[in-house]
Protein backbone atom coordinates (compact mmCIF):
# COMPACT_ATOMS: atom_id res chain seq x y z
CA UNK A 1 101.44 -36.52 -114.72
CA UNK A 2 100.95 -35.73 -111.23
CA UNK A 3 101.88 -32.24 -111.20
CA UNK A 4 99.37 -31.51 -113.71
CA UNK A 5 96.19 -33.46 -111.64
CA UNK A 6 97.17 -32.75 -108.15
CA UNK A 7 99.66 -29.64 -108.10
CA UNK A 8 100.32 -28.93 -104.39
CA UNK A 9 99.81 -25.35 -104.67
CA UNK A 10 96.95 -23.22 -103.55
CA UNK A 11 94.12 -24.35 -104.99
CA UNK A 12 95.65 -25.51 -108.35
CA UNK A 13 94.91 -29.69 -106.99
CA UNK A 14 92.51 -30.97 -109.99
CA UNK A 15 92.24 -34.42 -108.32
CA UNK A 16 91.96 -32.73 -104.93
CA UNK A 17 88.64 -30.63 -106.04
CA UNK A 18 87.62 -34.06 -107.51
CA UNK A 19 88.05 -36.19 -104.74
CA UNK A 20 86.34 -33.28 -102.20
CA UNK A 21 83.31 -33.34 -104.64
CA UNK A 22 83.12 -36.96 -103.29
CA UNK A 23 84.53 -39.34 -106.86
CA UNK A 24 87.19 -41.57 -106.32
CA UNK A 25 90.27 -40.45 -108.15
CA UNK A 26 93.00 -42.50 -109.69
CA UNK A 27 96.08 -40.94 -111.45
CA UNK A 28 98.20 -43.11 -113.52
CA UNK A 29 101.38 -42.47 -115.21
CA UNK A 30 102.34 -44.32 -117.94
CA UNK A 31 105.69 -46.67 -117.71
CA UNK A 32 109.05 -44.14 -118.34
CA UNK A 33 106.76 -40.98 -117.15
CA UNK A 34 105.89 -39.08 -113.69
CA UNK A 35 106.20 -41.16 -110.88
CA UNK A 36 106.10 -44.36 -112.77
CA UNK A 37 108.78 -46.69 -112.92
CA UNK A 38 111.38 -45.38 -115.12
CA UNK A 39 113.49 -48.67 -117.39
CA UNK A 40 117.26 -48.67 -116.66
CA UNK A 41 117.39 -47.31 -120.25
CA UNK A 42 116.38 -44.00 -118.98
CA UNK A 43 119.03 -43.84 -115.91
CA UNK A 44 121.85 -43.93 -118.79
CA UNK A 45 122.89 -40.59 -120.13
CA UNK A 46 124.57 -42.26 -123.12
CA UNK A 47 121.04 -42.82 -124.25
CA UNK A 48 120.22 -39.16 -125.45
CA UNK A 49 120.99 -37.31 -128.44
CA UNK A 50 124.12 -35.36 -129.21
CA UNK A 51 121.92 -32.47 -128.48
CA UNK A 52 120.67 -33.53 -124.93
CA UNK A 53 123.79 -34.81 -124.21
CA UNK A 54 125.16 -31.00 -124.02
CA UNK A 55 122.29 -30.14 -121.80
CA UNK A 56 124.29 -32.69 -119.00
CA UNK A 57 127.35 -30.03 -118.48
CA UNK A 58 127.64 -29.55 -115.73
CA UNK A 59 125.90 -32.39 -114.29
CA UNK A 60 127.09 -35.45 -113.69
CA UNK A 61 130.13 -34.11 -113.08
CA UNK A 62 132.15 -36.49 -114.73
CA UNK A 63 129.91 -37.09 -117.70
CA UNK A 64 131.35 -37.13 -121.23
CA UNK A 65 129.77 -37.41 -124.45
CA UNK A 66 129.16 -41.09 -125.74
CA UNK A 67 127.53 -43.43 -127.78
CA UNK A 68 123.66 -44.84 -126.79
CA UNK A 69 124.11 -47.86 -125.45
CA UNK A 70 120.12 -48.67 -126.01
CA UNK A 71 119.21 -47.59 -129.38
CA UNK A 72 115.51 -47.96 -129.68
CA UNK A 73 112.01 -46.24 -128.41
CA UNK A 74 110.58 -47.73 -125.10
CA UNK A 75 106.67 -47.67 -125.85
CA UNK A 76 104.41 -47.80 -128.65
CA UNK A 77 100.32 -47.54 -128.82
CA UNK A 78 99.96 -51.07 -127.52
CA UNK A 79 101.92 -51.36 -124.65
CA UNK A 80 100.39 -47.70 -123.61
CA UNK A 81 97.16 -49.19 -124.14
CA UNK A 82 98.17 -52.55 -122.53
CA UNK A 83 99.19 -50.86 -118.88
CA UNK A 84 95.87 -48.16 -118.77
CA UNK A 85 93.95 -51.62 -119.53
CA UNK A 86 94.97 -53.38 -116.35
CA UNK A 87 95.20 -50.24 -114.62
CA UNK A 88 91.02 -49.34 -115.37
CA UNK A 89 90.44 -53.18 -114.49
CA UNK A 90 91.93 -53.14 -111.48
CA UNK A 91 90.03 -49.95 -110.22
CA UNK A 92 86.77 -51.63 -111.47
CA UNK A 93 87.68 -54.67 -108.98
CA UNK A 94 88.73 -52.31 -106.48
CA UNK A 95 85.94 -49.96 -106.27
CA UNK A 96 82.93 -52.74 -107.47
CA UNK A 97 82.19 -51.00 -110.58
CA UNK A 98 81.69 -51.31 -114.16
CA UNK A 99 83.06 -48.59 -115.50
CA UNK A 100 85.57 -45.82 -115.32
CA UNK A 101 85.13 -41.65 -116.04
CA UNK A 102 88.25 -40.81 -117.77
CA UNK A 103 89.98 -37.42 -117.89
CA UNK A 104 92.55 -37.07 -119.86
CA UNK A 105 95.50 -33.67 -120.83
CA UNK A 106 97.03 -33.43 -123.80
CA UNK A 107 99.13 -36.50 -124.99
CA UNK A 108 96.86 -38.67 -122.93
CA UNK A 109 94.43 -38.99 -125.90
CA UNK A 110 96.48 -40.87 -127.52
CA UNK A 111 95.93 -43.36 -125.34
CA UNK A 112 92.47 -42.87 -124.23
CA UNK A 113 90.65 -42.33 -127.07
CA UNK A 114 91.89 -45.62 -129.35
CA UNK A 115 91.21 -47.62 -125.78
CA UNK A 116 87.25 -46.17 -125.73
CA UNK A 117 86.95 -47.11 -128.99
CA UNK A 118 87.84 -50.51 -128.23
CA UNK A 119 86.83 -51.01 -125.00
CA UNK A 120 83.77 -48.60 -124.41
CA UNK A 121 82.00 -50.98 -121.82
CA UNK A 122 84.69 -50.47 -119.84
CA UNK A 123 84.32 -46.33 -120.25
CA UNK A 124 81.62 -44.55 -118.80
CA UNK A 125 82.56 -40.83 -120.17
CA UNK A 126 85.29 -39.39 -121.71
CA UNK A 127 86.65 -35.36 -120.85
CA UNK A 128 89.82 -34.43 -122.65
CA UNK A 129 91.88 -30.75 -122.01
CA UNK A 130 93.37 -29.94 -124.85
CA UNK A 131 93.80 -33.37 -126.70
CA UNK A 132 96.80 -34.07 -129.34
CA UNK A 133 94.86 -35.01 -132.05
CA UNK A 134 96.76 -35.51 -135.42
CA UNK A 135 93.82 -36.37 -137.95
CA UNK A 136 95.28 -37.57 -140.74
CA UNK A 137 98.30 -40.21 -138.79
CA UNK A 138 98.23 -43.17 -139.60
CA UNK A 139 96.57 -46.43 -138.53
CA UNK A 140 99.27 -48.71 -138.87
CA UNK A 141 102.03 -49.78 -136.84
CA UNK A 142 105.42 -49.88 -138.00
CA UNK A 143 107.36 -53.13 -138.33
CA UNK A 144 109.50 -54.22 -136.64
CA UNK A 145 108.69 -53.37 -132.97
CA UNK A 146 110.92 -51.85 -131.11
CA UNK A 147 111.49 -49.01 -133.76
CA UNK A 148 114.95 -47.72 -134.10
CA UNK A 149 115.68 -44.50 -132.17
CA UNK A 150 116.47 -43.25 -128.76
CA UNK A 151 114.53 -43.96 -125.49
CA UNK A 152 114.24 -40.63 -124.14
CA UNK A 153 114.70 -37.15 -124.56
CA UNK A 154 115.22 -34.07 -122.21
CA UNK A 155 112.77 -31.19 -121.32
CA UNK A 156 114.10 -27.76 -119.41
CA UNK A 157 112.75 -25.45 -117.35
CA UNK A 158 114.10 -22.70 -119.80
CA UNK A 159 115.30 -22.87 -123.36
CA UNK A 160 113.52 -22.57 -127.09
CA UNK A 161 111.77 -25.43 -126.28
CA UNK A 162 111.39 -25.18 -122.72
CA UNK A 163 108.17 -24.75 -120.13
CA UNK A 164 109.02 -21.28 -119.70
CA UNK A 165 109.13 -20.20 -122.89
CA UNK A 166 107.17 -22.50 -125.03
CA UNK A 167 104.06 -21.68 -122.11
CA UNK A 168 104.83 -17.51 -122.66
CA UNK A 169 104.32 -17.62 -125.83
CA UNK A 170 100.45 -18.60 -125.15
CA UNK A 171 100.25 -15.81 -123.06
CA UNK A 172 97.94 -12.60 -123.51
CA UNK A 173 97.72 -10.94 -120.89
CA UNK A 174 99.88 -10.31 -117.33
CA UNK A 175 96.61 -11.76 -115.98
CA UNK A 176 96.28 -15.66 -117.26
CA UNK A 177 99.22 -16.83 -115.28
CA UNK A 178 99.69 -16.04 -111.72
CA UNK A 179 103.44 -14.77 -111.21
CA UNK A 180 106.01 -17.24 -109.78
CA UNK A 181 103.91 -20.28 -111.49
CA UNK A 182 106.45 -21.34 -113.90
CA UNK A 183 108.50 -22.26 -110.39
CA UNK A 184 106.41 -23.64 -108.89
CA UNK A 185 105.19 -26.02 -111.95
CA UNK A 186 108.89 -26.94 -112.41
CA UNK A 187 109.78 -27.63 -109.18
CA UNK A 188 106.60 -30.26 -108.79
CA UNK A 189 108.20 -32.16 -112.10
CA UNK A 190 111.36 -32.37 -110.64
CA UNK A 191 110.12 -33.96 -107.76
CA UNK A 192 108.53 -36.82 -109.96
CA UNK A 193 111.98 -37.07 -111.72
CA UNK A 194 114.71 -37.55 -109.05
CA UNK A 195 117.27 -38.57 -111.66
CA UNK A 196 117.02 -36.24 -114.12
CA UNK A 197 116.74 -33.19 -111.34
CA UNK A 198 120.18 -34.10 -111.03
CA UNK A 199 121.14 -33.18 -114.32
CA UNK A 200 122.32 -30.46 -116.13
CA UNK A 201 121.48 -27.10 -114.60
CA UNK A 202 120.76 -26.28 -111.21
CA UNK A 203 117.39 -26.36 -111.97
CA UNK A 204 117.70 -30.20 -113.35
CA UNK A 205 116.22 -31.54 -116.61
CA UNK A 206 113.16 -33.76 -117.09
CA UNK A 207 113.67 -37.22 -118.76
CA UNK A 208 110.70 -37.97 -121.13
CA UNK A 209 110.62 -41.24 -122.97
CA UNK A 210 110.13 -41.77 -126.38
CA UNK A 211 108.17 -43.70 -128.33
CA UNK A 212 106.19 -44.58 -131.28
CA UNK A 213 102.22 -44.16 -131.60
CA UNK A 214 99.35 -45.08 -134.29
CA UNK A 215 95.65 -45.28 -134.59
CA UNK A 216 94.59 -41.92 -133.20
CA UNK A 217 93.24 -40.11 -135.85
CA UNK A 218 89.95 -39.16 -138.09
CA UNK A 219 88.91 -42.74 -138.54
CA UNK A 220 89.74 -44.27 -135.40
CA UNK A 221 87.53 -41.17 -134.03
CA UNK A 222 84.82 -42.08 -136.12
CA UNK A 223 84.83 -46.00 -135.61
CA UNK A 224 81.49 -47.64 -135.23
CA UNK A 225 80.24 -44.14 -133.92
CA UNK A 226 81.20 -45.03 -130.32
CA UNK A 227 82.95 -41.80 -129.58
CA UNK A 228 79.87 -39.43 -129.11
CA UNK A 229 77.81 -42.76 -128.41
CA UNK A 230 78.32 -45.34 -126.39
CA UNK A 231 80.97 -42.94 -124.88
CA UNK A 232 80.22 -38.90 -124.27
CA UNK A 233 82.97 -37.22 -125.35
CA UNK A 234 83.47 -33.15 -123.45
CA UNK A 235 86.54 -31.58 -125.13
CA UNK A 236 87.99 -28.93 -123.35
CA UNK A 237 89.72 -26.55 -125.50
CA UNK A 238 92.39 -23.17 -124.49
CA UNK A 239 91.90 -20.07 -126.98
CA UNK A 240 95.42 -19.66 -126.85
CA UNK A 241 96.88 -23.00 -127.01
CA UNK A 242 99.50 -23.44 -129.68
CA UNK A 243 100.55 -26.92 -128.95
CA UNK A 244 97.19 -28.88 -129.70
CA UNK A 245 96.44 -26.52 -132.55
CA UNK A 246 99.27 -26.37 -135.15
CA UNK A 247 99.60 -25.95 -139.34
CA UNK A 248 101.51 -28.39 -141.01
CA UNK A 249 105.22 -27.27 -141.57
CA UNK A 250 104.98 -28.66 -144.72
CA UNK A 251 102.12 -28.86 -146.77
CA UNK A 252 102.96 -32.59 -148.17
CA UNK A 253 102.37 -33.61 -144.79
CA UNK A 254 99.47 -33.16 -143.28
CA UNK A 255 99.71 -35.69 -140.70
CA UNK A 256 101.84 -34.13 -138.33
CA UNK A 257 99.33 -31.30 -138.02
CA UNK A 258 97.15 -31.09 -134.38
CA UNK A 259 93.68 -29.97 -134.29
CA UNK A 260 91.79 -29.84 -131.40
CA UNK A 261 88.54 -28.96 -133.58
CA UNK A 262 89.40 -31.96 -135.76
CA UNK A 263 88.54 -34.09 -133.33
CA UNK A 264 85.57 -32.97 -132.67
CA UNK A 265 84.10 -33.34 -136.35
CA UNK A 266 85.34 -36.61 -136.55
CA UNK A 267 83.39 -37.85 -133.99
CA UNK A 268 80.48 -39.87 -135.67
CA UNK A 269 78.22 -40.14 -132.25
CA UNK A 270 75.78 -36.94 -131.22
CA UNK A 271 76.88 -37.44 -127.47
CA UNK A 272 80.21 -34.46 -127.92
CA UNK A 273 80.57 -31.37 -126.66
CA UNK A 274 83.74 -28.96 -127.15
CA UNK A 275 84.13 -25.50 -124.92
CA UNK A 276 86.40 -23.33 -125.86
CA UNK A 277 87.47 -21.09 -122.82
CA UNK A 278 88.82 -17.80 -123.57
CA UNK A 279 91.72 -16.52 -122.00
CA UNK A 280 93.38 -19.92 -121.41
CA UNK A 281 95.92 -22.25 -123.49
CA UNK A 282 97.32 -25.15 -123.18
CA UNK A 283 98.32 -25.11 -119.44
CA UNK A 284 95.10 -24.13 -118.13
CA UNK A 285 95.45 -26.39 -115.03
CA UNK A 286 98.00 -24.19 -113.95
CA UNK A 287 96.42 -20.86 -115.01
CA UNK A 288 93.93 -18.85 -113.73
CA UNK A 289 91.24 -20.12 -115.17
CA UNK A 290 91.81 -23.58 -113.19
CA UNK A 291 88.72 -23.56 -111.12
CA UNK A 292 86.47 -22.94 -114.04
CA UNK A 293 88.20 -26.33 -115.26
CA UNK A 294 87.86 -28.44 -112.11
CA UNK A 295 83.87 -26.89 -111.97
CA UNK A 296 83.29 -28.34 -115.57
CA UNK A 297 84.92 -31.60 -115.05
CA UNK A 298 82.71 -31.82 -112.09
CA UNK A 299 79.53 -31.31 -113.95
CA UNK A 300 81.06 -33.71 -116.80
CA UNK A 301 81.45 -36.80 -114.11
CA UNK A 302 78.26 -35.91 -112.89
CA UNK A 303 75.78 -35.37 -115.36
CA UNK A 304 77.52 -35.60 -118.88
CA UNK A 305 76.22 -32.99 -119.79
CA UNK A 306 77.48 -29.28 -119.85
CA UNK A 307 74.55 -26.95 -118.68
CA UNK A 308 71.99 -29.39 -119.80
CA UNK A 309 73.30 -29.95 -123.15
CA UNK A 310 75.00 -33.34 -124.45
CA UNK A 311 76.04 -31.72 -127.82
CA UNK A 312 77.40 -28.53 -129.55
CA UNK A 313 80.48 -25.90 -129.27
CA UNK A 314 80.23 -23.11 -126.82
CA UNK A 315 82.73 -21.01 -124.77
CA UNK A 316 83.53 -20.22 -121.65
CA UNK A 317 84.50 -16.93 -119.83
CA UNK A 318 86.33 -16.04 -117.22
CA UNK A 319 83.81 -16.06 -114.27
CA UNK A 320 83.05 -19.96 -115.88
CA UNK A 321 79.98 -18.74 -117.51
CA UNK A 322 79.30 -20.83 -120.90
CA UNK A 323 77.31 -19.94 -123.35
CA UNK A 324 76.70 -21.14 -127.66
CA UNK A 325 79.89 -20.56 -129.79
CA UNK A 326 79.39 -17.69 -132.81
């Protein structure tokens, strides 16, 4: 999502510091997300729930309530897989090399960490902020593909579930978010959405796809002890976040619970590290703390290693100072 890697604001630009530090940096959104080609499915307002479908009033203005017209997900593991695939072979042909650093926020380890495990010649490193990490999913696909459903769903600015509110209730302090952010964050994902900021509300809605995933959990972490072998693994974790750390809201299923910690015990190889940085959740790229972020991914690229260590839990402060865990 570009306006989490390269937020035109101040010095929020995580691809920016990268690409000054002298890497090249690619940003890829998968099909149906960011700036990414979006399927006619999504253009269709008839294709959201009853729910979303209220969020529309009062935009378009002659929009009524109707039946989807498309009434399955758009992508699944494979096909998310399938496009990062040709997208890390064509950089290797592009830029002469044999391997790719990937860096990865939140959902995106779904899809990068079952595509290291399969294709690890093909990773050099692996740094994931605050990876979705459900351990105990499952590793089978459903059948028949495409599954049943809806292709898309809505996100607001404001709301229960919206940015605003869903990111101030990781809040701590007046300090961790510099005022007038939520704005500006919003107003960079409208820009990569120029149907959807058409929608609803003055402030528009943003059109996320939907779609079905598998094979991203304890085991697949484990496999063949690649993670944490043939591929360093740095996971960057928020004290505060509340969206990749979660409790079950049921105790009969346990699979629907994220752990960022999870992850890192199921990683069989020796080659992981996990920081923890204090004062932070799961928006650090657009908190405070955002330098501290771009300075470890940095080190990472460069090194893989995290103050000359290439294993272990620590934490990190707010001057970017990291020291062991307790």
């Amino acid at each position: 999502m570009l306006p989490g890697f390269d937020l035109q604001y101040k010095t929020y630009g995580w691809a920016k510091a990268l690409a000054q530090a002298g890497y090249d940096v690619f940003m890829m959104d998968l099909q149906g997300a960011g700036r990414s080609h979006r399927p006619a499915e999504m253009d269709e307002p008839c294709n959201l729930s009853v729910s979303d479908q209220k969020l529309l009033i009062p935009r378009p203005p002659d929009f009524t309530p109707c039946d989807p017209k498309y009434k399955f997900q758009l992508n699944n593991s494979d096909s998310d897989q399938a496009e990062l695939h040709k997208v890390v072979e064509w950089i290797k042909a592009e830029r002469g090399v044999t391997q790719v650093a990937f860096v990865g926020w939140s959902a995106a380890a779904f899809t990068m960490g079952p595509y290291a495990v399969k294709h690890p010649h093909n990773v050099e490193s692996l740094f994931l902020l605050a990876p979705v990490f459900p351990p105990k999913d499952t590793s089978t696909a459903p059948s028949p593909l495409p599954l049943p459903g809806l292709p898309m769903s809505l996100g607001t600015r404001t709301g229960q579930t919206g940015l605003e509110t869903v990111w101030n209730a990781e809040l701590r302090s007046l300090d961790q978010r510099e005022p007038g952010m939520v704005e500006v964050v919003w107003s960079a994902i409208m820009d990569s959405d120029p149907v959807g900021s058409t929608w609803g509300p003055p402030e528009g809605l943003n059109r996320i796809r939907n779609g079905v995933r598998w094979g991203w959990n304890e085991t697949t972490a484990a496999q063949g002890g690649i993670l944490g072998g043939r591929v360093p693994v740095l996971i960057v974790d928020g004290e505060h976040d509340r969206l990749a750390n979660t409790t079950p809201a049921k105790p009969d299923q346990p699979e629907i619970n994220f752990s960022v910690r999870a992850l890192y015990d199921a990683i069989a190889g020796s080659d992981k590290i996990m920081v923890t940085a204090r004062g932070t959740g799961h928006n650090m790229p657009w908190e405070r703390q955002h330098q501290n972020l771009h300075n470890l991914s940095k080190q990472w690229i460069e090194h893989r290693q995290v103050d000359g260590k290439t294993t272990g839990r620590f934490v990190m402060d707010h001057n970017g100072t990291i020291s062991p865990a307790p």
